[in-house]
C-alpha atoms as a PDB file:
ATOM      1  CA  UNK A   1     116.204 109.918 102.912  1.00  0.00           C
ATOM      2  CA  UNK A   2     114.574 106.322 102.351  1.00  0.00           C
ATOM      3  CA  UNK A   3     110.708 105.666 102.529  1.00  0.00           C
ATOM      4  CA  UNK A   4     108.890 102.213 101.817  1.00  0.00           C
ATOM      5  CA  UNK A   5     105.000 103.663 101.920  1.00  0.00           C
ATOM      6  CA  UNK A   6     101.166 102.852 101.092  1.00  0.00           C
ATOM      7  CA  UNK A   7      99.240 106.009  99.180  1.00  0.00           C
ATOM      8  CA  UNK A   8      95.373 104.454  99.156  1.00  0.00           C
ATOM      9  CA  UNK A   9      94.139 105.167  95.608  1.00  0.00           C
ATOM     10  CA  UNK A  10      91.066 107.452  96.400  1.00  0.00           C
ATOM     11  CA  UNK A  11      90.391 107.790  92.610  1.00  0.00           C
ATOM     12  CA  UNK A  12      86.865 105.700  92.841  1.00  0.00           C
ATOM     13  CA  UNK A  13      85.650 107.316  95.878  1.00  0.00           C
ATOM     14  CA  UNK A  14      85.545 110.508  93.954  1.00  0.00           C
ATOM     15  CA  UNK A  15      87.076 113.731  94.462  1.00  0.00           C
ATOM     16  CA  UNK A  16      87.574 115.204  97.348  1.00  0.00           C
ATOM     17  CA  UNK A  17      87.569 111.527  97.922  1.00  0.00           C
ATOM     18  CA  UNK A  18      87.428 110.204 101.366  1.00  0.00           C
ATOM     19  CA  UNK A  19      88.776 113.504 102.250  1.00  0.00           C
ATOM     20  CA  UNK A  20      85.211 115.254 103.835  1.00  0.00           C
ATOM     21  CA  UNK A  21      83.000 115.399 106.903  1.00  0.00           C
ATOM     22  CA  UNK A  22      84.215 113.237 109.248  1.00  0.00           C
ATOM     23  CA  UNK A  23      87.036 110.290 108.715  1.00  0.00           C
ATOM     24  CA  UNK A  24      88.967 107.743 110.632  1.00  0.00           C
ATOM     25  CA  UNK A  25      92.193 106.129 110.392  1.00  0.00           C
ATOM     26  CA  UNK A  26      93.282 103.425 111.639  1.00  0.00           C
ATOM     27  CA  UNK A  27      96.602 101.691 112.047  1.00  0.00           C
ATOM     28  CA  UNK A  28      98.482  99.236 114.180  1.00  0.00           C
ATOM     29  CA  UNK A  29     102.133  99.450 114.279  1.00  0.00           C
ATOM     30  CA  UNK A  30     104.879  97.311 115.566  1.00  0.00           C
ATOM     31  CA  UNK A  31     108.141  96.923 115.818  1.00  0.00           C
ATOM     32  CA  UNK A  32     111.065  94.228 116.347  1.00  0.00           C
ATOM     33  CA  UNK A  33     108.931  91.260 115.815  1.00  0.00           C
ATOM     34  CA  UNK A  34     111.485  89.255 113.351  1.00  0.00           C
ATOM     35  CA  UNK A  35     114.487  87.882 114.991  1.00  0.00           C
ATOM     36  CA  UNK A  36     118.123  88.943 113.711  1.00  0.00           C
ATOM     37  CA  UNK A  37     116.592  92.269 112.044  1.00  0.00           C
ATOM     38  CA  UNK A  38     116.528  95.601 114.385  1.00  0.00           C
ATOM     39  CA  UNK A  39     113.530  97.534 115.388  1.00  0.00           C
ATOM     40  CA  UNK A  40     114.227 101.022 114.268  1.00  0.00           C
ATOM     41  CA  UNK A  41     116.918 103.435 115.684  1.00  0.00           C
ATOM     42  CA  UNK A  42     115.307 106.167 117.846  1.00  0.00           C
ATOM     43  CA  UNK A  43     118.414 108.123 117.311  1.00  0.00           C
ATOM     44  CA  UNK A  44     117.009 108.663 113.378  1.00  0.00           C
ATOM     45  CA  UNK A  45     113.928 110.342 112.613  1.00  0.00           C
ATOM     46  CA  UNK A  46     111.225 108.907 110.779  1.00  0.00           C
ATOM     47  CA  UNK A  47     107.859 109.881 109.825  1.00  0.00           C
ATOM     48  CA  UNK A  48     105.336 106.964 109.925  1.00  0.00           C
ATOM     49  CA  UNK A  49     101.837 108.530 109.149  1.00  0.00           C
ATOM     50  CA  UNK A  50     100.987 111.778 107.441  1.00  0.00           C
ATOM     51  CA  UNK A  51      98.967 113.691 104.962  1.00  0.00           C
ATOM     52  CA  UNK A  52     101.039 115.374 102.309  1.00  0.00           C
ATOM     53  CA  UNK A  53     100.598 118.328 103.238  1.00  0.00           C
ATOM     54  CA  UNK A  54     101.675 117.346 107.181  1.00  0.00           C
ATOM     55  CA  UNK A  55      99.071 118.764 108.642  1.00  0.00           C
ATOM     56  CA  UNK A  56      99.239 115.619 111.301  1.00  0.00           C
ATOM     57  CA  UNK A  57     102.174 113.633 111.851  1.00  0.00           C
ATOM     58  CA  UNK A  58     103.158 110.225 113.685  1.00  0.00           C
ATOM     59  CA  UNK A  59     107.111 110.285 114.074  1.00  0.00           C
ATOM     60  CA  UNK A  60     109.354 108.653 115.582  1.00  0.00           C
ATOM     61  CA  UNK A  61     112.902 108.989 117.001  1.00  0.00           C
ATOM     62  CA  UNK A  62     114.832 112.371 116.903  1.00  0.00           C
ATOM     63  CA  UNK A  63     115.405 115.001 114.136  1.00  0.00           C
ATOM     64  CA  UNK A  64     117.489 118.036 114.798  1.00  0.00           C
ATOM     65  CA  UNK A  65     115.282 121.027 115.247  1.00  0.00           C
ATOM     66  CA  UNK A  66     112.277 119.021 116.171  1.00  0.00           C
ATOM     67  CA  UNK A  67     111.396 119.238 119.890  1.00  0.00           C
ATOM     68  CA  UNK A  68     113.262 116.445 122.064  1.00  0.00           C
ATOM     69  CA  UNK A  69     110.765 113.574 123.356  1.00  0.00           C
ATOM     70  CA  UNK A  70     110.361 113.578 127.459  1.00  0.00           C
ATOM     71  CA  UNK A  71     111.517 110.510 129.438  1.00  0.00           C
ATOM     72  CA  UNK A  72     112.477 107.855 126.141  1.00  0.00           C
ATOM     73  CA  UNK A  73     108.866 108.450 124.644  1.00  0.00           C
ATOM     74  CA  UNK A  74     110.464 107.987 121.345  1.00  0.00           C
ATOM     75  CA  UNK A  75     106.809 108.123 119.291  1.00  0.00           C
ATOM     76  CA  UNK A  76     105.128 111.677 118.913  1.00  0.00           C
ATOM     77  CA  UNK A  77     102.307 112.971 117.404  1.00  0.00           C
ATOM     78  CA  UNK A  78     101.919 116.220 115.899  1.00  0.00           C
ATOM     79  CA  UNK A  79      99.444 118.492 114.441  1.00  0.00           C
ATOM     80  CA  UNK A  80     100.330 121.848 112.873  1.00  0.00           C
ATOM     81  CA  UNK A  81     103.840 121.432 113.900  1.00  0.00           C
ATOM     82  CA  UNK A  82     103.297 121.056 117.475  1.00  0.00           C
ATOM     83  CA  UNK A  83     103.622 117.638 119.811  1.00  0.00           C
ATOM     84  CA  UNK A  84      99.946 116.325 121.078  1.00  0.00           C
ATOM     85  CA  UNK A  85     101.253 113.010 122.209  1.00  0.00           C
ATOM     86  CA  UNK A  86     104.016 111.341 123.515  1.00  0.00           C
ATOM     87  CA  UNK A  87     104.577 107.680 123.991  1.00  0.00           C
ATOM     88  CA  UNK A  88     106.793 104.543 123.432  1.00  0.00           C
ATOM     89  CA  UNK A  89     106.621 102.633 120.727  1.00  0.00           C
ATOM     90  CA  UNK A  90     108.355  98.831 121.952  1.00  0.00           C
ATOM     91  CA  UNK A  91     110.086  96.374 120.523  1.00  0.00           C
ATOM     92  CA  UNK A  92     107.853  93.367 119.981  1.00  0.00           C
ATOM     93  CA  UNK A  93     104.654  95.130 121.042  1.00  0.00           C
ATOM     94  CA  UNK A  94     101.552  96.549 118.853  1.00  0.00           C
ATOM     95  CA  UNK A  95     100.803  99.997 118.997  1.00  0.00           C
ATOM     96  CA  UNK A  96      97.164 100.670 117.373  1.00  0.00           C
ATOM     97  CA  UNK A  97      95.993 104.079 116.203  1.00  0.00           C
ATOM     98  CA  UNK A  98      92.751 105.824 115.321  1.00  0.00           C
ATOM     99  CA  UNK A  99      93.250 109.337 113.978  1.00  0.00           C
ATOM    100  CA  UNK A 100      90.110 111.397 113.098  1.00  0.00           C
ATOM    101  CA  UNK A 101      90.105 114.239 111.070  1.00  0.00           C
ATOM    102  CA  UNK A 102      86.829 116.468 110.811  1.00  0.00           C
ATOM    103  CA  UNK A 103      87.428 118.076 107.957  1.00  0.00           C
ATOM    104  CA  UNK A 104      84.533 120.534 108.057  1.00  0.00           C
ATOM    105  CA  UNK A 105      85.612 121.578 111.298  1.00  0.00           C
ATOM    106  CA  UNK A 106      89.173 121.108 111.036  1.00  0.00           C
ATOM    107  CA  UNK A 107      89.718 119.084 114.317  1.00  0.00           C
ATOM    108  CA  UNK A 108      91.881 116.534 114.358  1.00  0.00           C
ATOM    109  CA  UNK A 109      91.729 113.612 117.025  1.00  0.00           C
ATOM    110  CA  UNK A 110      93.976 110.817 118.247  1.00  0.00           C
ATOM    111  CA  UNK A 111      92.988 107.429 120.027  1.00  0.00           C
ATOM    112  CA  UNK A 112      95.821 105.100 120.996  1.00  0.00           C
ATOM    113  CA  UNK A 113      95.960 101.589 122.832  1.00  0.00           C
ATOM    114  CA  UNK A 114      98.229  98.548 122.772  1.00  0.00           C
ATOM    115  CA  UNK A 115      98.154  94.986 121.786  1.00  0.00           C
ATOM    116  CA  UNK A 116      94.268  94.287 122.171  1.00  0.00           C
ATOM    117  CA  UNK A 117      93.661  96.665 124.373  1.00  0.00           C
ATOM    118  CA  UNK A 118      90.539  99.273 123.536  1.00  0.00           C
ATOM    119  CA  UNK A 119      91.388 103.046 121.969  1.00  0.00           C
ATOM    120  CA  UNK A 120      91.866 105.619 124.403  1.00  0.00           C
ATOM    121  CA  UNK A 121      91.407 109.367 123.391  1.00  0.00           C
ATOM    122  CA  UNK A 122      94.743 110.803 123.794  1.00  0.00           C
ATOM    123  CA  UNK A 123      94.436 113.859 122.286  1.00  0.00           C
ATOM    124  CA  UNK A 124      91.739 116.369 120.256  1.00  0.00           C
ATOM    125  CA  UNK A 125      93.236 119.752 118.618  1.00  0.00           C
ATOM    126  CA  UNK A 126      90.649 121.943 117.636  1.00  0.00           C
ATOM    127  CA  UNK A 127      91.213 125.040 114.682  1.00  0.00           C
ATOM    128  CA  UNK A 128      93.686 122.902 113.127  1.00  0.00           C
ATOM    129  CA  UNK A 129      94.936 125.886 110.578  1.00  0.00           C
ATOM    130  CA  UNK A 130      95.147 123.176 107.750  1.00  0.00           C
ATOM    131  CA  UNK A 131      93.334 119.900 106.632  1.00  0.00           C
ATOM    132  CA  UNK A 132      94.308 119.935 103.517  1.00  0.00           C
ATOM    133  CA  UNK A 133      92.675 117.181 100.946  1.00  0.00           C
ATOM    134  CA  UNK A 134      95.554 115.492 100.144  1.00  0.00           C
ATOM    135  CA  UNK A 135      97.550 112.007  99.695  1.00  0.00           C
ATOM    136  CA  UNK A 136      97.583 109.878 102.855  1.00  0.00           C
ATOM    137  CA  UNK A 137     101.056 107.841 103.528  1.00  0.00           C
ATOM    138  CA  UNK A 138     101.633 105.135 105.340  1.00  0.00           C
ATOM    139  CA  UNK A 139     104.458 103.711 105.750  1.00  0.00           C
ATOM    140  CA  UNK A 140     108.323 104.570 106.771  1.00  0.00           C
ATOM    141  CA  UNK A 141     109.985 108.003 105.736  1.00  0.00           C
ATOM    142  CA  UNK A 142     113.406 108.155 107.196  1.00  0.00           C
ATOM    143  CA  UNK A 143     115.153 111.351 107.281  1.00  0.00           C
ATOM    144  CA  UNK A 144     118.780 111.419 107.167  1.00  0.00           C
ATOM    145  CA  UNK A 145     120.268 112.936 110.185  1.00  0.00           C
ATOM    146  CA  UNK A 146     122.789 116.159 110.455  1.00  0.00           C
ATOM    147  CA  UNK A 147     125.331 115.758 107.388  1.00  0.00           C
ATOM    148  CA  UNK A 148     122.965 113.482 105.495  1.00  0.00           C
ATOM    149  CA  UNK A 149     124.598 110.299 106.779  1.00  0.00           C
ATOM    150  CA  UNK A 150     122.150 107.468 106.051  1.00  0.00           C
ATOM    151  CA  UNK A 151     121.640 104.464 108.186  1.00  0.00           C
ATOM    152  CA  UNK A 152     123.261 101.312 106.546  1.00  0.00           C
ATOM    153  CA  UNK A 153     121.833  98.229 108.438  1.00  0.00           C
ATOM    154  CA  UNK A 154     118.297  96.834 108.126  1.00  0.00           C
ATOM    155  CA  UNK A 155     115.481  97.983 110.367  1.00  0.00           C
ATOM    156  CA  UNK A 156     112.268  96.516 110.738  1.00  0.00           C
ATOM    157  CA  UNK A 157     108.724  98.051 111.479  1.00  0.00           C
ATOM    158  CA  UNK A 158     105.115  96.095 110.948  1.00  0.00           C
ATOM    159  CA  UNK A 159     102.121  97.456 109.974  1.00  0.00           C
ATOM    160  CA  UNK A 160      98.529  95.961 110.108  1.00  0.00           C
ATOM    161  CA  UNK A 161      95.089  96.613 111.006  1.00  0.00           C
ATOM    162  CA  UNK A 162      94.743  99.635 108.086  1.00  0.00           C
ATOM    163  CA  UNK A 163      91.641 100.790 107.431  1.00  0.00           C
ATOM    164  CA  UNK A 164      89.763 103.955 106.719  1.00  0.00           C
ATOM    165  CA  UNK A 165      85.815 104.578 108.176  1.00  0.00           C
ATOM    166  CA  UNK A 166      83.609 107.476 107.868  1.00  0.00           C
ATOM    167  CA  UNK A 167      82.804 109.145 111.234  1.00  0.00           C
ATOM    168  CA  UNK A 168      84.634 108.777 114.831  1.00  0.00           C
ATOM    169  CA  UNK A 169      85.951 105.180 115.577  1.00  0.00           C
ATOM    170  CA  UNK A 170      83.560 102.815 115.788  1.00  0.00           C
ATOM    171  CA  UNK A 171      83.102 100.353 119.036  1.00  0.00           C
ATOM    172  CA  UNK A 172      84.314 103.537 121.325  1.00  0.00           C
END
């Protein structure tokens, strides 16, 4: 396993923290952008945003046991274990993401678009079983694939645009 990650500090927010009613992520993601350095292998999986507790999860690439992507979407989104969302993420193209947890309600809602293009709902699960109040990463969590072999070259993946808001995504 390697991971390179961001865990906001929600300490002066109070507790639960940021963690109640209704909260937005955002983050915009790419891939590829510096030249001699490879975007990251789709045949390796990695987890790029989740809650501890993985009650939501961006991935990418292929794990065993996880459920194969359809037609080279190699970026999925899941909640409670299940896909929501398939797409691709590109090299040398920005991927932005909204993700919207009620936590009172326990729905949990995805908006996608690319480059500068405006969020698109994509997906809205409602009686998620768990949104637990826990640690938010961001960032890269590779898991090593059958036999524990770990990737030895560098990979590359961008992120920007992070930022937390209370309530649904604003501008929609």
């Amino acid at each position: 396993m390697a991971r390179t990650e961001v865990i906001p500090n929600t300490k002066p927010l109070g507790s639960p923290g940021y963690q109640k009613g209704v909260v937005t992520t955002h983050v915009s993601l790419a891939m590829g952008l510096e030249p001699g350095v490879a975007p990251l292998d789709a045949a390796w999986a990695h987890q790029l945003v989740f809650p501890e507790s993985h009650f939501f999860e961006l991935r990418y690439g292929q794990q065993p046991g996880w459920p194969a992507p359809p037609g080279g979407k190699n970026l999925q989104f899941f909640v409670s274990g299940r896909p929501e969302w398939q797409g691709a993420l590109k090299p040398g193209e920005w991927q932005n993401f909204a993700i919207t947890v009620d936590y009172d309600k326990k729905i949990v809602t995805l908006y996608t678009s690319t480059g500068g293009g405006a969020l698109q709902k994509r997906a809205e699960v409602p009686r998620v079983s768990s949104t637990s109040r826990s640690d938010l990463h961001i960032g890269a969590l590779r898991l090593p694939m059958a036999g524990g072999r770990q990737l030895q070259r560098p990979t590359s993946i961008y992120y920007s645009n992070l930022w937390i808001e209370a309530g649904p995504p604003s501008g929609l």
